[in-house]
C-alpha atoms as a PDB file:
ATOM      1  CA  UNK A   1       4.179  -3.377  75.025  1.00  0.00           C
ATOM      2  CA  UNK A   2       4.448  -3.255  71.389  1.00  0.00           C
ATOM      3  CA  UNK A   3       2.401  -0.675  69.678  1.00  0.00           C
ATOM      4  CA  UNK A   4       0.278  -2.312  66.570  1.00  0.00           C
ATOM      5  CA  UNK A   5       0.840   1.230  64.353  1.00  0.00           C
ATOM      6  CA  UNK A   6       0.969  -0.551  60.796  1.00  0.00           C
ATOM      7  CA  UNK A   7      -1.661  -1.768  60.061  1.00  0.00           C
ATOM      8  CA  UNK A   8      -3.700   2.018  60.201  1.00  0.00           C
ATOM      9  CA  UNK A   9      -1.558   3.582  57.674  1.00  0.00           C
ATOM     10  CA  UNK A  10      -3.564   2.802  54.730  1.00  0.00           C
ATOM     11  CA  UNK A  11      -6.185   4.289  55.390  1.00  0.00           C
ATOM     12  CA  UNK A  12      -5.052   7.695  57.315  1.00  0.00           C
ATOM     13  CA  UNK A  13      -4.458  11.068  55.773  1.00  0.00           C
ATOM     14  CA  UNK A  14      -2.877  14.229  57.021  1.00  0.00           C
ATOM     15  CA  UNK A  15      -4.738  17.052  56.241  1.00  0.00           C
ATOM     16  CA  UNK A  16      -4.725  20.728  56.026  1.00  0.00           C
ATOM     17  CA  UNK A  17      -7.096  23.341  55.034  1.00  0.00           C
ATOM     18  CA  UNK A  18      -7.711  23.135  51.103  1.00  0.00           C
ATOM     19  CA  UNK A  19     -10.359  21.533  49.160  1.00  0.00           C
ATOM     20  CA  UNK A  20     -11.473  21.567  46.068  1.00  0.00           C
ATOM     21  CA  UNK A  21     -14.875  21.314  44.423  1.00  0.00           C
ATOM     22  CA  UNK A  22     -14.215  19.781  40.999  1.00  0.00           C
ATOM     23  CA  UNK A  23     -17.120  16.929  39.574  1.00  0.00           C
ATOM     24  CA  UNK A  24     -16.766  13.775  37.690  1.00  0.00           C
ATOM     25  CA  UNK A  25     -18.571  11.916  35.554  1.00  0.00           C
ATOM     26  CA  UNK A  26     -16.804   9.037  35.691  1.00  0.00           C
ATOM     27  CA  UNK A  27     -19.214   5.961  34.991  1.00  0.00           C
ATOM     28  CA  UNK A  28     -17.358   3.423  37.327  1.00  0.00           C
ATOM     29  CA  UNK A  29     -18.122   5.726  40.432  1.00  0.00           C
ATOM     30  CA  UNK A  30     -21.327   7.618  40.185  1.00  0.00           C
ATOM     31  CA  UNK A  31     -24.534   5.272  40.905  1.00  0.00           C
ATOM     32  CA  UNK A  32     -28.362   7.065  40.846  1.00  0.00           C
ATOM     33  CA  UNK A  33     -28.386   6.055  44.195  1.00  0.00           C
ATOM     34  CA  UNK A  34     -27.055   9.047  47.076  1.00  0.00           C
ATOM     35  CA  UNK A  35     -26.768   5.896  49.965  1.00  0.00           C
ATOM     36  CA  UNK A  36     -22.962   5.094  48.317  1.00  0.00           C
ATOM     37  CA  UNK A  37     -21.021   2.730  49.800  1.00  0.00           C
ATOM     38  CA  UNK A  38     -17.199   3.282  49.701  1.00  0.00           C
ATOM     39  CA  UNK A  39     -15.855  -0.259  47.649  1.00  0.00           C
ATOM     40  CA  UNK A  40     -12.002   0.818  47.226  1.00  0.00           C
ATOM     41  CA  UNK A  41      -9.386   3.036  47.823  1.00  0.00           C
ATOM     42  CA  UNK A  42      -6.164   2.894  45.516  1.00  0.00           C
ATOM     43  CA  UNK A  43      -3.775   4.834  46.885  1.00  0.00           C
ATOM     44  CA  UNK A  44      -0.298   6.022  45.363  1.00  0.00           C
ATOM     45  CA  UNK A  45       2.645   7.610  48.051  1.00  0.00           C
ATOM     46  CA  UNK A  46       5.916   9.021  46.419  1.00  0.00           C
ATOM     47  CA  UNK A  47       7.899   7.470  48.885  1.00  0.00           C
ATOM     48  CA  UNK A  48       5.521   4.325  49.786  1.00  0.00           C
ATOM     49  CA  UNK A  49       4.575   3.583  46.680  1.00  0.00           C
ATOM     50  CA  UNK A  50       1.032   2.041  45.584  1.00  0.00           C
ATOM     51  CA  UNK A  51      -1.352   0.035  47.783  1.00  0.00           C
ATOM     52  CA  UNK A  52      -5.191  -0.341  47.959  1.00  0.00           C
ATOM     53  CA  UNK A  53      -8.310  -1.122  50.461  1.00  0.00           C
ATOM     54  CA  UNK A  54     -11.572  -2.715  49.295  1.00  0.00           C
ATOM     55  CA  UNK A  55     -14.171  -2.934  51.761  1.00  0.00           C
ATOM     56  CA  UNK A  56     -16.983  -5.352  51.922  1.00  0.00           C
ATOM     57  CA  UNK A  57     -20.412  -5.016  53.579  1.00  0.00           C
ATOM     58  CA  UNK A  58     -23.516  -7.112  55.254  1.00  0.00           C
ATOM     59  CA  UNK A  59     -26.436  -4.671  54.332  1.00  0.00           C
ATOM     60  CA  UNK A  60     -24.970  -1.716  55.947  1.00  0.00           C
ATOM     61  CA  UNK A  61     -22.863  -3.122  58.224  1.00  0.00           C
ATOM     62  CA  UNK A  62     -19.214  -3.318  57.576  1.00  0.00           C
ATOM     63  CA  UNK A  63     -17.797  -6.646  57.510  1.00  0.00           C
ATOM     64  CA  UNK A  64     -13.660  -6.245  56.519  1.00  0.00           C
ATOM     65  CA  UNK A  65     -11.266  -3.907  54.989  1.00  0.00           C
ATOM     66  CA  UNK A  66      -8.802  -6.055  53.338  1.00  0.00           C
ATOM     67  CA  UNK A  67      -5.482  -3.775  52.764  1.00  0.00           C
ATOM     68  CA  UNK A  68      -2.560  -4.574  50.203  1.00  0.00           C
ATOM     69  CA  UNK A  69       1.017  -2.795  50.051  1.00  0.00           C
ATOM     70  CA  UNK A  70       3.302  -4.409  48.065  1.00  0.00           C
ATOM     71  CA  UNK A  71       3.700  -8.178  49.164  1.00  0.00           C
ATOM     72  CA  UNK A  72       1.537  -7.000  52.444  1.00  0.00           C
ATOM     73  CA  UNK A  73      -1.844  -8.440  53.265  1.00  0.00           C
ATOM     74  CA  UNK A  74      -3.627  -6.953  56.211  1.00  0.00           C
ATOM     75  CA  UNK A  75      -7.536  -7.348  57.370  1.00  0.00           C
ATOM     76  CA  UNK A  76      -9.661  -5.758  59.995  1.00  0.00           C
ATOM     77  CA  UNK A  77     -13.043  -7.968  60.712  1.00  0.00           C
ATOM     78  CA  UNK A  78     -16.125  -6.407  62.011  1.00  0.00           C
ATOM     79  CA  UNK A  79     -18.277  -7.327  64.720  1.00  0.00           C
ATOM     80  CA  UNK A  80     -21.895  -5.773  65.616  1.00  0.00           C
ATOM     81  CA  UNK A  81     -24.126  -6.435  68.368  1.00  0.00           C
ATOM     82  CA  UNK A  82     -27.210  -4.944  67.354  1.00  0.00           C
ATOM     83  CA  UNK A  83     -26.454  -1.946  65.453  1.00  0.00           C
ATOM     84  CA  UNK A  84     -23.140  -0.972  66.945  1.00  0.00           C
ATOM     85  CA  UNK A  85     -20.099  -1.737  66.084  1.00  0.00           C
ATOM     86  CA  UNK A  86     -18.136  -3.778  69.056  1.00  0.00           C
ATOM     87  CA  UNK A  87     -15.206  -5.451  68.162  1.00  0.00           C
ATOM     88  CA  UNK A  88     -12.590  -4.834  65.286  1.00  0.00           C
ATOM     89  CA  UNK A  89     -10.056  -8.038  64.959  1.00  0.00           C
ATOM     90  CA  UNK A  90      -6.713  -7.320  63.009  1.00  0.00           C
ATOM     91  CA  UNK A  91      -5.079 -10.118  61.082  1.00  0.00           C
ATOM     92  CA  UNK A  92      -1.923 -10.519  59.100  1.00  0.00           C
ATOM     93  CA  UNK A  93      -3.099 -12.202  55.929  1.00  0.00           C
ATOM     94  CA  UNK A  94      -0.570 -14.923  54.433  1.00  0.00           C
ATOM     95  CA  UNK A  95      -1.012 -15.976  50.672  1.00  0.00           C
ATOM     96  CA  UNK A  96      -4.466 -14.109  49.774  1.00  0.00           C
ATOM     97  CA  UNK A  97      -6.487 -15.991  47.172  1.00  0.00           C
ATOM     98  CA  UNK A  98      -4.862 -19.884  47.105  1.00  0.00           C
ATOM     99  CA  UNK A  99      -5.116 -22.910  48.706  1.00  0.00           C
ATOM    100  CA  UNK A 100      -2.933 -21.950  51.062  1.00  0.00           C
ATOM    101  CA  UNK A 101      -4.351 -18.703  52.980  1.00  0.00           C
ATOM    102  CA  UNK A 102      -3.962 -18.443  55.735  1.00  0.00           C
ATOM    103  CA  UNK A 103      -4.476 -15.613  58.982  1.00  0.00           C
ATOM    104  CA  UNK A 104      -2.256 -13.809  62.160  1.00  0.00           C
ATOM    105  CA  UNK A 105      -4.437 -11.951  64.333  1.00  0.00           C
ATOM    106  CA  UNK A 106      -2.451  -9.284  65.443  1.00  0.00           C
ATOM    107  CA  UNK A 107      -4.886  -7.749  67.946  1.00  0.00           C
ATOM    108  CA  UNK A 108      -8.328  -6.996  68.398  1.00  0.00           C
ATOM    109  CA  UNK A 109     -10.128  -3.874  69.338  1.00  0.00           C
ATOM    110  CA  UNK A 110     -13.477  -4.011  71.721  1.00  0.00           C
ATOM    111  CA  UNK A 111     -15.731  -0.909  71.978  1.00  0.00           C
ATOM    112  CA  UNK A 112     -18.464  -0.780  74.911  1.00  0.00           C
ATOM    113  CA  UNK A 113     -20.965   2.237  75.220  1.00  0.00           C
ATOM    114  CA  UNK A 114     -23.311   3.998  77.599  1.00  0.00           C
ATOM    115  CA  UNK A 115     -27.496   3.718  77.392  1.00  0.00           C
ATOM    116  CA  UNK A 116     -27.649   6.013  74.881  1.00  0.00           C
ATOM    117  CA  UNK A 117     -24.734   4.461  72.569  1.00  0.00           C
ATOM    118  CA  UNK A 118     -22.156   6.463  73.366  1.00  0.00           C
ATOM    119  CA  UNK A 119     -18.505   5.060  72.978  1.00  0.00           C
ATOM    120  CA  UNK A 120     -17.291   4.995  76.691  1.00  0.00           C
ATOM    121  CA  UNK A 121     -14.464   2.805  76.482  1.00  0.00           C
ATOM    122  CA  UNK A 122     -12.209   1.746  73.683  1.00  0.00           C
ATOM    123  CA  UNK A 123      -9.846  -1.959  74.904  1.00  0.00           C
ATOM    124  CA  UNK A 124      -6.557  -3.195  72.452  1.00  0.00           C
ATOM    125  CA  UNK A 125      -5.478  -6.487  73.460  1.00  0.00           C
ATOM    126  CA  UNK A 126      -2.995  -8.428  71.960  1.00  0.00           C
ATOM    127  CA  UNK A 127      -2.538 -12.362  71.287  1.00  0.00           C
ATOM    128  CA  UNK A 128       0.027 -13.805  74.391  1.00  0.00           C
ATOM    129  CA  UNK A 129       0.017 -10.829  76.112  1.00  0.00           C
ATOM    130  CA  UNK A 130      -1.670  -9.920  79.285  1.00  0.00           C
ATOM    131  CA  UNK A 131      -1.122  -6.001  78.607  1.00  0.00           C
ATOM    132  CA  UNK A 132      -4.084  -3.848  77.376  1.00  0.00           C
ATOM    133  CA  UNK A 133      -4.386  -0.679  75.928  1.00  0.00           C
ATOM    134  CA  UNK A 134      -7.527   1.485  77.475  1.00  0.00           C
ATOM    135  CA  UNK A 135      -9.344   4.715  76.418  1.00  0.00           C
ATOM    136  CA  UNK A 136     -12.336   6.128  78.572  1.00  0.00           C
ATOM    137  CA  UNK A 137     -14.979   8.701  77.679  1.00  0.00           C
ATOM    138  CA  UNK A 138     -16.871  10.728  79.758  1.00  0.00           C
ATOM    139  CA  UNK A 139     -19.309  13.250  78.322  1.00  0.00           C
ATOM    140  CA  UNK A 140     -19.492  16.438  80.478  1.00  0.00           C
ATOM    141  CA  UNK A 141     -21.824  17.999  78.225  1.00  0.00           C
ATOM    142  CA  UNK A 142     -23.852  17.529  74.662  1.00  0.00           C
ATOM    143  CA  UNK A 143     -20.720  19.003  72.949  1.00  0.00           C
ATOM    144  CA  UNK A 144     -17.584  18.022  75.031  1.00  0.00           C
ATOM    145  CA  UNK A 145     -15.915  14.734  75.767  1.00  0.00           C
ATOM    146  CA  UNK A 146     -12.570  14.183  77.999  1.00  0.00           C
ATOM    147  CA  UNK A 147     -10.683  11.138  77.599  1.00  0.00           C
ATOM    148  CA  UNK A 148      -8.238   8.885  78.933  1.00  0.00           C
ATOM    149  CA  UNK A 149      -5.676   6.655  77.606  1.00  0.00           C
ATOM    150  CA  UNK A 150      -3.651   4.168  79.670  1.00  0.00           C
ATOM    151  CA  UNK A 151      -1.834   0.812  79.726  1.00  0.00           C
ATOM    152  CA  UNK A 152      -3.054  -2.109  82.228  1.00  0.00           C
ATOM    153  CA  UNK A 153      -0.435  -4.748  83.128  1.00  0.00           C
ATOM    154  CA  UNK A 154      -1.325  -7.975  85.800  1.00  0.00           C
ATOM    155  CA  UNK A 155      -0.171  -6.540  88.920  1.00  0.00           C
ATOM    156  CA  UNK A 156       0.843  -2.939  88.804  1.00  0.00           C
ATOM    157  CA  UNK A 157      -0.894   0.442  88.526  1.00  0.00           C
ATOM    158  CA  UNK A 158      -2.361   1.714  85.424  1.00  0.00           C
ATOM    159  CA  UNK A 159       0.009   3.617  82.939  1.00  0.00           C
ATOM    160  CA  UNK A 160      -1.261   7.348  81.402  1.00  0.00           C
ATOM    161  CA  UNK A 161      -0.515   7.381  78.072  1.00  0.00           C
ATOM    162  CA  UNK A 162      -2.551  10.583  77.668  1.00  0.00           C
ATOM    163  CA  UNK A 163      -5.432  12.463  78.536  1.00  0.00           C
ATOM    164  CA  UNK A 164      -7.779  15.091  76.498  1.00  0.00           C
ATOM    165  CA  UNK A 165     -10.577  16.846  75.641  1.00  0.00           C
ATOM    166  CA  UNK A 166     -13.025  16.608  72.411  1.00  0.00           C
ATOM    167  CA  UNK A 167     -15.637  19.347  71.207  1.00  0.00           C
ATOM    168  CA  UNK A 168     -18.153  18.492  68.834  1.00  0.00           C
ATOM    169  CA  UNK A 169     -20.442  20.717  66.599  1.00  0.00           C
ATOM    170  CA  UNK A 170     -23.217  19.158  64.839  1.00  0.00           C
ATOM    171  CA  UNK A 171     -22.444  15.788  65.092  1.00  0.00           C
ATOM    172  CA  UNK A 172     -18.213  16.301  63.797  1.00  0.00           C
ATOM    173  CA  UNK A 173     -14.953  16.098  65.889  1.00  0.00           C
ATOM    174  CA  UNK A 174     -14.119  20.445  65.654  1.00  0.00           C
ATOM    175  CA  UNK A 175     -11.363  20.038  68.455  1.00  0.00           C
ATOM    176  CA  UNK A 176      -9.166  17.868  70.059  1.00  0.00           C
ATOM    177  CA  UNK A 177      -6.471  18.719  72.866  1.00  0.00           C
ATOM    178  CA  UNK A 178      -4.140  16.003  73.996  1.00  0.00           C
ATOM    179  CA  UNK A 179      -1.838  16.085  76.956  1.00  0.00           C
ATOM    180  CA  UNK A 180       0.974  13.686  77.178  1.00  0.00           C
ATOM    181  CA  UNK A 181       4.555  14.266  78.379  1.00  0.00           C
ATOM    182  CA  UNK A 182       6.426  15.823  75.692  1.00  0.00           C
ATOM    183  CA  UNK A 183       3.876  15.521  73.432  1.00  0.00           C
ATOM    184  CA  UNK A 184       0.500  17.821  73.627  1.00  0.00           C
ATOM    185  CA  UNK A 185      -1.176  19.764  70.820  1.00  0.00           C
ATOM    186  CA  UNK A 186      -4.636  21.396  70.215  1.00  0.00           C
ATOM    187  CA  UNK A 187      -6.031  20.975  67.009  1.00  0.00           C
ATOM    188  CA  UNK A 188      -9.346  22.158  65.360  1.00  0.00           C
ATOM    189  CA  UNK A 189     -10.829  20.994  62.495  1.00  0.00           C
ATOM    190  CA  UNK A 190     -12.941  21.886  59.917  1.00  0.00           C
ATOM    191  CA  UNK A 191     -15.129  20.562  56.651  1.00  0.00           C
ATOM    192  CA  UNK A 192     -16.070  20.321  53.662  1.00  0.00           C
ATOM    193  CA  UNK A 193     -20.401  20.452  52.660  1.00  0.00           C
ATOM    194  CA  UNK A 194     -20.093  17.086  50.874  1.00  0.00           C
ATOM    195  CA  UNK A 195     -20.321  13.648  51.621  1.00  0.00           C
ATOM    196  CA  UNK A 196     -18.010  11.200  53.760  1.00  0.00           C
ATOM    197  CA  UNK A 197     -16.909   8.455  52.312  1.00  0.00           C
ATOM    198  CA  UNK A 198     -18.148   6.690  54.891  1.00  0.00           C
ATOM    199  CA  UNK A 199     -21.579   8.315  56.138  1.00  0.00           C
ATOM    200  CA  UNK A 200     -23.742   5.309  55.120  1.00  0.00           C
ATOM    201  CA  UNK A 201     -21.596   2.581  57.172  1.00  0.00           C
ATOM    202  CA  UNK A 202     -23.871   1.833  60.193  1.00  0.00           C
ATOM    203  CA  UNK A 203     -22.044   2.409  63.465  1.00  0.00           C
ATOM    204  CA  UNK A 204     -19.157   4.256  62.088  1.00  0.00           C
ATOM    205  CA  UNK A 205     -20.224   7.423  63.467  1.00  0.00           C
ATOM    206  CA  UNK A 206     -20.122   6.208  67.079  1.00  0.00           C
ATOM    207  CA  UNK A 207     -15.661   5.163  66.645  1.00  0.00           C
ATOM    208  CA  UNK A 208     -15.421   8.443  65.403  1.00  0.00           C
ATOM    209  CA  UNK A 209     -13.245   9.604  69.006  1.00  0.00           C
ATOM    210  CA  UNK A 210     -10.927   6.554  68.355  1.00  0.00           C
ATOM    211  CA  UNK A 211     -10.063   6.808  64.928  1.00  0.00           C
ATOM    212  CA  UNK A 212      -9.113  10.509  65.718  1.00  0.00           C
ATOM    213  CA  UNK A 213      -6.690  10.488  68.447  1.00  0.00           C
ATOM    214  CA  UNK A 214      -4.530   7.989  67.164  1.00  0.00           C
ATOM    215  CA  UNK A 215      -3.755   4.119  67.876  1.00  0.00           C
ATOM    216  CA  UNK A 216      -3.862   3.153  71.491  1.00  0.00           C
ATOM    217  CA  UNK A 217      -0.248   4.017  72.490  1.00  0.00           C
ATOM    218  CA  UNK A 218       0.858   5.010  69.540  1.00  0.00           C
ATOM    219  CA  UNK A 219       3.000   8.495  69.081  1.00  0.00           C
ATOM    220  CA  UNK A 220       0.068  11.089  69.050  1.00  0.00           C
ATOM    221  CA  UNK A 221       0.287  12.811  65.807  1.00  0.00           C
ATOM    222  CA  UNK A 222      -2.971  13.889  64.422  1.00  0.00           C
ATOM    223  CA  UNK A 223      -3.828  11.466  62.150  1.00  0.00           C
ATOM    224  CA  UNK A 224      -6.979  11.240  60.703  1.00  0.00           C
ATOM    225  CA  UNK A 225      -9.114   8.660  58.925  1.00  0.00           C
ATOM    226  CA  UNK A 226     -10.808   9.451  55.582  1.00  0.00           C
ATOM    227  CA  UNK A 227     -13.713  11.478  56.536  1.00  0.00           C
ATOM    228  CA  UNK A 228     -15.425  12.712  59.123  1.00  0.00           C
ATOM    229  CA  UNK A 229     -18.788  11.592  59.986  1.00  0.00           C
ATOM    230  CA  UNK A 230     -20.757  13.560  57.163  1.00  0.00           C
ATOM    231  CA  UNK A 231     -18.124  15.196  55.776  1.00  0.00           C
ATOM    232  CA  UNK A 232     -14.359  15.362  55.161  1.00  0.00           C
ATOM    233  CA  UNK A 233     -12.074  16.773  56.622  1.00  0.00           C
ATOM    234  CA  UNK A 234     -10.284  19.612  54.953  1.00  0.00           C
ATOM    235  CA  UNK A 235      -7.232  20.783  57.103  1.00  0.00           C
ATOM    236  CA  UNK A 236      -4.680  18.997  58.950  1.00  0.00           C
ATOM    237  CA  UNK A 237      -0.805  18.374  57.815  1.00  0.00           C
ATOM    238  CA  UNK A 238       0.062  19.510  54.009  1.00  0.00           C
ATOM    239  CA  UNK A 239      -2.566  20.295  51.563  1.00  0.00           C
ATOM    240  CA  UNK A 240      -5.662  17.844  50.411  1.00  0.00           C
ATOM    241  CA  UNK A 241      -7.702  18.927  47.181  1.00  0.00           C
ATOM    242  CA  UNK A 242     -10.798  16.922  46.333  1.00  0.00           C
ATOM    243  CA  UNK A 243     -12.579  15.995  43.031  1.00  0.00           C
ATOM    244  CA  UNK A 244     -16.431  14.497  43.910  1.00  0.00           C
ATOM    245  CA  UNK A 245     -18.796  12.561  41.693  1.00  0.00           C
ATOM    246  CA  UNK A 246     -22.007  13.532  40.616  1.00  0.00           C
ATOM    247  CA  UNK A 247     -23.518  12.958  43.739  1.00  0.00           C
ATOM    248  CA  UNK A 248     -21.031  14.569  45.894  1.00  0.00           C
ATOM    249  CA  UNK A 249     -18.582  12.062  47.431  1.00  0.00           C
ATOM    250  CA  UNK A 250     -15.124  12.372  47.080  1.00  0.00           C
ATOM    251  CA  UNK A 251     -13.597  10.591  44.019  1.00  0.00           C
ATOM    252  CA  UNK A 252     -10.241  11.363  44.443  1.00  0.00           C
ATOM    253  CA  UNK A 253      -7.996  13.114  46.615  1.00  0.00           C
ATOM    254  CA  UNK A 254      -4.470  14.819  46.560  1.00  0.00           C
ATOM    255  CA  UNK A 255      -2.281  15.796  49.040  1.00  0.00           C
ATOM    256  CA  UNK A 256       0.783  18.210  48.344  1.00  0.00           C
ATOM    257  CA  UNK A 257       2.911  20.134  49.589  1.00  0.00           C
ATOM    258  CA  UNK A 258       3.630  23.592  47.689  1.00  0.00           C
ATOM    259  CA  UNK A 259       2.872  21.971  43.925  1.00  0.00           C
ATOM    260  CA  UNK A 260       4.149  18.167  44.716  1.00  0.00           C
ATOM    261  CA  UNK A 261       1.713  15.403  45.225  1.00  0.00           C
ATOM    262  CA  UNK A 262       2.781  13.847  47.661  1.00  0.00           C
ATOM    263  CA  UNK A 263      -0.059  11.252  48.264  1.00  0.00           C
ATOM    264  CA  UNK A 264      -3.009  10.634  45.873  1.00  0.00           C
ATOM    265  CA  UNK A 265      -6.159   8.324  46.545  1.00  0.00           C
ATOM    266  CA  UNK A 266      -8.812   7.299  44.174  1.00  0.00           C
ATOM    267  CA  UNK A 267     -11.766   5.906  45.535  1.00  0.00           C
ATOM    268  CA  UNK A 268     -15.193   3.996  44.201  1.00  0.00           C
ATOM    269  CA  UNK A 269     -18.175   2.791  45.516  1.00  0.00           C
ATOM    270  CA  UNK A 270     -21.306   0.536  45.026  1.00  0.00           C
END
């Protein structure tokens, strides 16, 4: 089945342990207000090149992340029953602004959860195709959660794609060990004391276990989203340095390696 990778790479970092605790008073970011919602990311790779993310809202609920690189258009739509977030539909987005937009989906993502909503299983599907990607959760304990990750196909046996554990400490991801054939890593995490850029976004919280391990399928090199539940994230693959606004979320971050920036993102709010 073909793995839908692309369309994540906006908005993941790699990250390793370095972070910095500069201010700004730039006037377009802060707000009096310390409920910020994240509004846009510009980002700027020295081998990508530019692209951005703005992200719109209902309330507190998250309605679509529109992504742009270069002369691709790419939107994920959000769906809540109740408070919880339960499906995320990808589309391909063909001549933005004129007469003639129009939309690919490309697949969709449906979450389900327990009693006391808790993620327990995480389904990719994909338009004319009867394969699906699946991820369970079971939680052995207040701070541990194993997983598995497999690939249903009409008439044959499920397919591992991996398996794993997850520890959590005070509400954030610490630890994550992955098993999959030529391809298994522990990794532990750790964070900053300020605020995620997304800690306001109703639901968010509870995706946190599939935004960590990776696209359904996809290779399983730690990639991370920006921010953790609270906080961010301040380790991972090269070296991320943060500058925060006045009331502590990031405003812009920088990952190097030695002295070269190697990825930059610059983000405001409402």
């Amino acid at each position: 089945m073909k793995k839908i990778i692309y369309l994540l790479c906006a908005s993941m970092l790699f990250f390793v342990s370095c972070s910095s605790n500069n201010s700004s008073n730039d006037t377009n970011n802060n707000n009096s207000s310390q409920n910020l919602f994240l509004k846009k990311i510009t980002e700027g790779d020295a081998v990508l090149g530019g692209s951005g993310s703005s992200y719109t809202y209902n309330g507190n609920k998250l309605v679509e992340i529109l992504r742009t690189q270069s002369s691709y258009t790419s939107s994920d739509k959000y769906t809540y029953t109740g408070d919880l977030i339960t499906k995320i539909e990808k589309y391909e987005v063909h001549y933005l602004g004129t007469s003639s937009e129009s939309r690919t989906l490309i697949s969709t993502d449906q979450f389900q959860y327990n009693n006391n909503n808790q993620l327990v299983q995480f389904k990719t599907t994909t338009p004319n195709s009867d394969y699906e990607d699946v991820t369970t959760y079971v939680y052995t304990n207040n701070n541990t959660v194993t997983f598995q990750q497999f690939e249903n196909s009409p008439g044959t046996a499920p397919v591992s794609l991996k398996t794993g554990t997850i520890t959590v400490q005070n509400g954030e991801l610490v630890r994550v060990q992955v098993v999959k054939q030529f391809d298994s890593y522990t990794k532990d995490y750790t964070y900053d004391t300020y605020n995620s850029v997304f800690k306001n976004v109703l639901g968010y919280d509870k995706l946190m276990f599939s935004h960590i391990i990776g696209k359904q399928g996809s290779m399983t090199s730690l990639s991370t989203i920006i921010g953790g539940v609270s906080h961010n994230f301040t380790n991972g693959n090269g070296t991320l340095e943060y500058t925060y606004n006045t009331n502590n979320y990031p405003l812009i971050a920088k990952q190097k390696m030695g002295t070269t920036v190697l990825h930059t993102f610059n983000f405001e709010y409402y």
